[in-house]
N, C-alpha and C. Protein backbone atom coordinates (compact mmCIF):
# COMPACT_ATOMS: atom_id res chain seq x y z
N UNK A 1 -3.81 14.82 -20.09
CA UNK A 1 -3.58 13.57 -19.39
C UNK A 1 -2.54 12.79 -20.19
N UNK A 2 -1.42 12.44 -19.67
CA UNK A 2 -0.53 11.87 -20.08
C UNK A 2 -0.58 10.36 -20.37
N UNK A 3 -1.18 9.90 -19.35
CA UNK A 3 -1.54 8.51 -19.52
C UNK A 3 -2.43 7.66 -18.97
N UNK A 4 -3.24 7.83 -20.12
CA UNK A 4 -4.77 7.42 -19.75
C UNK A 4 -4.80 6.26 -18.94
N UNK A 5 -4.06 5.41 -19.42
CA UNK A 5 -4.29 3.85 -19.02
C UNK A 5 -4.02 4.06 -17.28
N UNK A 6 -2.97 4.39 -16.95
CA UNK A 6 -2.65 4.84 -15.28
C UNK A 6 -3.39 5.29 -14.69
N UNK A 7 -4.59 6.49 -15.35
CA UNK A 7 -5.17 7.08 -14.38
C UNK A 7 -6.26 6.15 -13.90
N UNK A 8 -6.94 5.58 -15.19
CA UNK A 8 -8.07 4.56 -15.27
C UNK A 8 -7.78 3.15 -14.24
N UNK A 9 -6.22 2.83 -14.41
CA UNK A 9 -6.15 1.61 -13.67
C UNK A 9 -5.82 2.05 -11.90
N UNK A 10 -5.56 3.07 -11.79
CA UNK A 10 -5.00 3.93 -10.31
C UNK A 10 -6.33 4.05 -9.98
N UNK A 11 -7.45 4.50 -10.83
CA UNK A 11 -9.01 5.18 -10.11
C UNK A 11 -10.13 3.87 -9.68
N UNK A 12 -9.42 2.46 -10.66
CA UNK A 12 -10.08 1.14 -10.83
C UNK A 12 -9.92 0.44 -9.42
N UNK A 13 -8.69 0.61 -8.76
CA UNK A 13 -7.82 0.12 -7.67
C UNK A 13 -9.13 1.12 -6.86
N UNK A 14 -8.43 2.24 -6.73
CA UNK A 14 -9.55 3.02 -5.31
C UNK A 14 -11.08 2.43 -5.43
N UNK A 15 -11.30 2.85 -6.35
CA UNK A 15 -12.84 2.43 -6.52
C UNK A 15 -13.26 0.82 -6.03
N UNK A 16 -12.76 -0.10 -6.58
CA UNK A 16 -12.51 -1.41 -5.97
C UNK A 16 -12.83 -1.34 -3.95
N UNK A 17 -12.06 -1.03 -3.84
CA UNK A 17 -11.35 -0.84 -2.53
C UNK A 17 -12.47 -0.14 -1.70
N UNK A 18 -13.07 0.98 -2.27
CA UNK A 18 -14.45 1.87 -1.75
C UNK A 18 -15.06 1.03 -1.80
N UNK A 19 -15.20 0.23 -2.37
CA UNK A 19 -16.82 -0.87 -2.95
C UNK A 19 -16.88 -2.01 -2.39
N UNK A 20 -15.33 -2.89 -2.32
CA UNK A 20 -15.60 -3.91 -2.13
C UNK A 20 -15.54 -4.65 -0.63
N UNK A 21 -15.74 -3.95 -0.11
CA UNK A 21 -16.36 -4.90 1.57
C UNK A 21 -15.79 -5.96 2.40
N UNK A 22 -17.11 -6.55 1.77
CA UNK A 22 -16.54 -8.15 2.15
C UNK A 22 -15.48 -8.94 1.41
N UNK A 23 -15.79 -8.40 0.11
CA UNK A 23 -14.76 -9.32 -1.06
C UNK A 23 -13.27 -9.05 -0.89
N UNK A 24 -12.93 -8.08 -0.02
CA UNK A 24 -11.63 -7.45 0.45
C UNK A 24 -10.68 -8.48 0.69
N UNK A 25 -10.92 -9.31 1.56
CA UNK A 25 -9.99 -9.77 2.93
C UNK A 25 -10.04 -11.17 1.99
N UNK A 26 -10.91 -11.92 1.62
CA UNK A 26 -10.53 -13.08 1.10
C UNK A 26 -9.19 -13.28 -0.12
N UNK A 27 -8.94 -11.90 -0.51
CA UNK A 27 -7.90 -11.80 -1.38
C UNK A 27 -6.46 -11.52 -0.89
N UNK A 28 -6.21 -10.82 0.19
CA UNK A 28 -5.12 -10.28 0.43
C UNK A 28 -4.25 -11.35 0.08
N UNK A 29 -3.95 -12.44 0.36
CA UNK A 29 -2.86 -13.18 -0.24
C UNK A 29 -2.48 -13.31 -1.64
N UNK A 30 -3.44 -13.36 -2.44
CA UNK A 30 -3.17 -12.82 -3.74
C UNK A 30 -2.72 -11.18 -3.89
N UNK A 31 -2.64 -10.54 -3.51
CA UNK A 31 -2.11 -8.87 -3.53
C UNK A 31 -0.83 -8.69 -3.26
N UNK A 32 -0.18 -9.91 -2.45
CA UNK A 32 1.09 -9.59 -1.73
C UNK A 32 2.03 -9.68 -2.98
N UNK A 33 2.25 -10.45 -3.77
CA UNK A 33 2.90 -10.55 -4.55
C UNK A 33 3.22 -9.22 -5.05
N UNK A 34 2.27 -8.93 -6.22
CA UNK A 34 1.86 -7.81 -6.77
C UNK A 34 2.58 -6.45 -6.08
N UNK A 35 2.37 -6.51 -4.64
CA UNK A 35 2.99 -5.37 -3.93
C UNK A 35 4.34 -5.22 -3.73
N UNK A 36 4.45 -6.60 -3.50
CA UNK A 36 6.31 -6.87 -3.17
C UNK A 36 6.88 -6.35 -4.61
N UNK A 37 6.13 -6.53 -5.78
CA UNK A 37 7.19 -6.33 -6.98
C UNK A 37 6.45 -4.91 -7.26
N UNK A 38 5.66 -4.70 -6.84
CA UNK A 38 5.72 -2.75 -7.37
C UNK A 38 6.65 -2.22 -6.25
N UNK A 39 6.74 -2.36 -4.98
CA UNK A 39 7.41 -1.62 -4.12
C UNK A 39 9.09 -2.05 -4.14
N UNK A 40 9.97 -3.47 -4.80
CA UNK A 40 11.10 -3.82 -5.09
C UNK A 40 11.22 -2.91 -6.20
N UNK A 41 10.48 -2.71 -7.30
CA UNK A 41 11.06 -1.79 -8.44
C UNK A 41 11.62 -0.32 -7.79
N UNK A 42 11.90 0.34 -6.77
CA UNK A 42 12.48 1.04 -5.92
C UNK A 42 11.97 2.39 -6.96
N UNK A 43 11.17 2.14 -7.73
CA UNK A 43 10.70 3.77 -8.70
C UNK A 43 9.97 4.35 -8.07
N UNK A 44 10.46 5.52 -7.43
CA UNK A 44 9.52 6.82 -7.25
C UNK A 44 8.11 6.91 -7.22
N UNK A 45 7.77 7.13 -8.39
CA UNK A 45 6.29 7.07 -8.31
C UNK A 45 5.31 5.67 -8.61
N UNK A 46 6.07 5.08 -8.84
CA UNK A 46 5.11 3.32 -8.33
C UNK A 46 5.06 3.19 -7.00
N UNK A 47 6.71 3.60 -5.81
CA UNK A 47 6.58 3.74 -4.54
C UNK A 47 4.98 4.17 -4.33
N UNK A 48 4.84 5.46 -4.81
CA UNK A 48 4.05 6.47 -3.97
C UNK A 48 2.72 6.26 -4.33
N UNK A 49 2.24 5.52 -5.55
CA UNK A 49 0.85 5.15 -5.86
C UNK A 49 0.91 3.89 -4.93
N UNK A 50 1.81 2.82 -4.90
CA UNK A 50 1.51 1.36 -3.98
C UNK A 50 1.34 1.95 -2.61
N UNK A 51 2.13 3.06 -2.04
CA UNK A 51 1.58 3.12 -0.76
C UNK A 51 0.50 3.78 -0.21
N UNK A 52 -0.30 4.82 -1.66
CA UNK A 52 -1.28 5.53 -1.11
C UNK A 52 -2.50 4.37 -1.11
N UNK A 53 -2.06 3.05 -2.05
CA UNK A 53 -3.02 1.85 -2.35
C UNK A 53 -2.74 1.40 -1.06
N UNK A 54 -1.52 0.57 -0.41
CA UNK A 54 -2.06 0.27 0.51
C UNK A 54 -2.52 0.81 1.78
N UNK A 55 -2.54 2.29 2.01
CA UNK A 55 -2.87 2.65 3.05
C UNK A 55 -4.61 2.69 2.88
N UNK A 56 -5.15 2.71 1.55
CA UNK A 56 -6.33 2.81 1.23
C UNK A 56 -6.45 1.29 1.54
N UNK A 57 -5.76 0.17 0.90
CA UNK A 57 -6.18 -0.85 1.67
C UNK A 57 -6.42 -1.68 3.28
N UNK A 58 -5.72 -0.80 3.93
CA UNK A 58 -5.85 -0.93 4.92
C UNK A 58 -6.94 -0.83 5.56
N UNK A 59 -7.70 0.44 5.32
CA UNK A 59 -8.71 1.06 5.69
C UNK A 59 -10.47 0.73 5.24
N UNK A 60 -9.68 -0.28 4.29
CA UNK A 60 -11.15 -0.48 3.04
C UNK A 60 -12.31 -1.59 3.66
N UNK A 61 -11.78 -2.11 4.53
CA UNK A 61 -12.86 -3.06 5.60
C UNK A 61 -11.81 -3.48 6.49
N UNK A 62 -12.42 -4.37 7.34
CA UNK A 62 -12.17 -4.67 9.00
C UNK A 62 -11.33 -5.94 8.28
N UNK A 63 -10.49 -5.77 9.70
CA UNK A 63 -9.53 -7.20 9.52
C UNK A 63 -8.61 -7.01 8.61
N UNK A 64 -8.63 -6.44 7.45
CA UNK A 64 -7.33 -5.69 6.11
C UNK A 64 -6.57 -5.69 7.12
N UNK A 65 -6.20 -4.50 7.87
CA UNK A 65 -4.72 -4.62 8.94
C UNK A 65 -4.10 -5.86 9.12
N UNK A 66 -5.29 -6.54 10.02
CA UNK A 66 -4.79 -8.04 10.37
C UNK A 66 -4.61 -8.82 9.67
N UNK A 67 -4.96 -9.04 8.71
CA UNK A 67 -4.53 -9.93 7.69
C UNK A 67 -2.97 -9.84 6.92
N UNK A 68 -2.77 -8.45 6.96
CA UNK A 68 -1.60 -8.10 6.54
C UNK A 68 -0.29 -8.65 6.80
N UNK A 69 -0.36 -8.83 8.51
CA UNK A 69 0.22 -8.58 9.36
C UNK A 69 1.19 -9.66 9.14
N UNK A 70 0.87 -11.09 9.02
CA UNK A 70 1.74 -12.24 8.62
C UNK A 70 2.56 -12.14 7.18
N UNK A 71 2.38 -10.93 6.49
CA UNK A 71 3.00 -10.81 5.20
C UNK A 71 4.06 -9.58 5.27
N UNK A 72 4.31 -8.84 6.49
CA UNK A 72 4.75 -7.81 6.78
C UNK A 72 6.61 -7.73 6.50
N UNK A 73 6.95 -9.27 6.73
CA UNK A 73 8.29 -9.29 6.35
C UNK A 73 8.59 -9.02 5.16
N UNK A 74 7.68 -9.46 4.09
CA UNK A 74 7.88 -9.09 2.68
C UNK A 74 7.81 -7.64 2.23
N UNK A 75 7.15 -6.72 3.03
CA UNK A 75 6.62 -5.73 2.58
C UNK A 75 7.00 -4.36 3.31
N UNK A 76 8.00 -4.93 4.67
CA UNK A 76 8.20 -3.76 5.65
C UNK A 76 9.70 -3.27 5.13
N UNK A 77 10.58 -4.24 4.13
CA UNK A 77 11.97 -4.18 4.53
C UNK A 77 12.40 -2.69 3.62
N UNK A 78 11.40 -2.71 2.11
CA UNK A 78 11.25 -2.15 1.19
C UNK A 78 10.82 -0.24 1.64
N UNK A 79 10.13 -0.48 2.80
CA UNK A 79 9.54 0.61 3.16
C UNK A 79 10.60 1.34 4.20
N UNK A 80 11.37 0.33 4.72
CA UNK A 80 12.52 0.81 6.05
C UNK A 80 13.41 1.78 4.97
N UNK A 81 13.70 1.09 3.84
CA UNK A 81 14.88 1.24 2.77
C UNK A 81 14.40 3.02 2.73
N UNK A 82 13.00 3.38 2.31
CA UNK A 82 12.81 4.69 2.00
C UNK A 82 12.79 5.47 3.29
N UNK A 83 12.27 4.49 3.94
CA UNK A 83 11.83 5.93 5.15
C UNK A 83 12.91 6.69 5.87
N UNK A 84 14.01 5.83 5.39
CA UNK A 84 15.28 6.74 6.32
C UNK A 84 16.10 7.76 4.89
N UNK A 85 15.68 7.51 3.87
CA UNK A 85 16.24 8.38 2.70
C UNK A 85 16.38 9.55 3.27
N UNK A 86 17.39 10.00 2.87
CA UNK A 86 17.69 12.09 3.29
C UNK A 86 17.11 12.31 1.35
N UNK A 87 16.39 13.58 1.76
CA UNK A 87 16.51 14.26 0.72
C UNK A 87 15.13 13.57 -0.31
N UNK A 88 14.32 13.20 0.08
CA UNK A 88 12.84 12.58 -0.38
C UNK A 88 12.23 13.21 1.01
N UNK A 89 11.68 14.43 1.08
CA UNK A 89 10.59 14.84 2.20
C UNK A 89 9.61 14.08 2.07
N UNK A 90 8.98 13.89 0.80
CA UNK A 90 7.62 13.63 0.58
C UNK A 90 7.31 11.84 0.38
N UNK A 91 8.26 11.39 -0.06
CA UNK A 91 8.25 10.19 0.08
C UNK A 91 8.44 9.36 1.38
N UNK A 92 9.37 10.21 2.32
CA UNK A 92 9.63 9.54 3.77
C UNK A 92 8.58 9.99 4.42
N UNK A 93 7.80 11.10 4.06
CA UNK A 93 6.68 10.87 4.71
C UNK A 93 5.87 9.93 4.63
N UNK A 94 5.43 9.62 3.43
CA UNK A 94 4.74 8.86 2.63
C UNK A 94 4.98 7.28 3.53
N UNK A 95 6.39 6.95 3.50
CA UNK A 95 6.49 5.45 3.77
C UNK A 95 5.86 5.89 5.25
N UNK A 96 6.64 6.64 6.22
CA UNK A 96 6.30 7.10 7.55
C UNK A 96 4.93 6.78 8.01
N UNK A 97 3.99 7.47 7.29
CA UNK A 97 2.33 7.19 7.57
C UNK A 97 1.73 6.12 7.10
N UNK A 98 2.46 5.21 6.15
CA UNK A 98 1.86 4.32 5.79
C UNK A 98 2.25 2.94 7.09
N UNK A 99 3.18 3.55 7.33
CA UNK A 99 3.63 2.43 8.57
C UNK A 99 2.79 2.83 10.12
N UNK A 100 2.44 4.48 9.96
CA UNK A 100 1.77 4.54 11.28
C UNK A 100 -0.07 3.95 11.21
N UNK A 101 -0.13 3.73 9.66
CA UNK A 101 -1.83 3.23 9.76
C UNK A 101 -1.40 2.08 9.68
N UNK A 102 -0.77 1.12 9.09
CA UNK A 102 -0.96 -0.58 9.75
C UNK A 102 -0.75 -0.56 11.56
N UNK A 103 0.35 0.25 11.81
CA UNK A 103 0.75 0.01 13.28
C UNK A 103 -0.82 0.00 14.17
N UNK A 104 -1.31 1.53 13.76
CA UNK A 104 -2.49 1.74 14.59
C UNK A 104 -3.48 0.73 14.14
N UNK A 105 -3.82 0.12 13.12
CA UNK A 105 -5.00 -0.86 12.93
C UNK A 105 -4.55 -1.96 13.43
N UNK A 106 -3.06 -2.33 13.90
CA UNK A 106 -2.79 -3.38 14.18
C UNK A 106 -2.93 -3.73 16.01
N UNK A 107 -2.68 -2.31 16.33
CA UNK A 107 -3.00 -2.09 17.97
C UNK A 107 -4.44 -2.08 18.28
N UNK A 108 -5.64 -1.42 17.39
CA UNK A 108 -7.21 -1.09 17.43
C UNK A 108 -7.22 -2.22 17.55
């Protein structure tokens, strides 16, 4: 393991997220920040851990989608930037599905 501290704080995030319910949704405005500046650092693999976080956040209780939804300007422009990249398969997927689970929680 290369770096302990990452895996512990990457497994702290999911786990959170599995657990926390109700305590979810009263926070999202505090998260946006946080997201806007891991997903502006345009690095590779911060991309790809923030979006497997927020697609896990999405999913982690009711209303997450919707709540999102008014913060989306901050957070969609960053994701347009990758998803049309040539030559990142795995990352344009990556942005790709993360945009088709807000879309669909936002239509449910």
């Amino acid at each position: 393991m290369t770096f302990p501290c990452e895996f512990f704080a990457r497994q702290g995030i999911h786990d959170m997220l599995e657990h926390g319910g109700n305590k979810i949704l009263p926070v999202i405005p505090q998260l946006i920040i946080p997201i806007k500046n891991a997903l502006s650092l345009r690095n590779r693999q911060v991309l790809c851990v923030t979006l497997k976080v927020l697609q896990h956040l999405v999913v982690s209780a009711d209303m997450v989608g919707e709540a999102l939804v008014p913060y989306y300007r901050q957070i969609l422009p960053v994701l347009n930037i990758f998803k049309n990249m040539n030559g990142e398969l795995s990352l344009q997927t990556l942005c790709l599905s993360t945009l088709k689970v807000k879309k669909g929680l936002r239509q449910g």
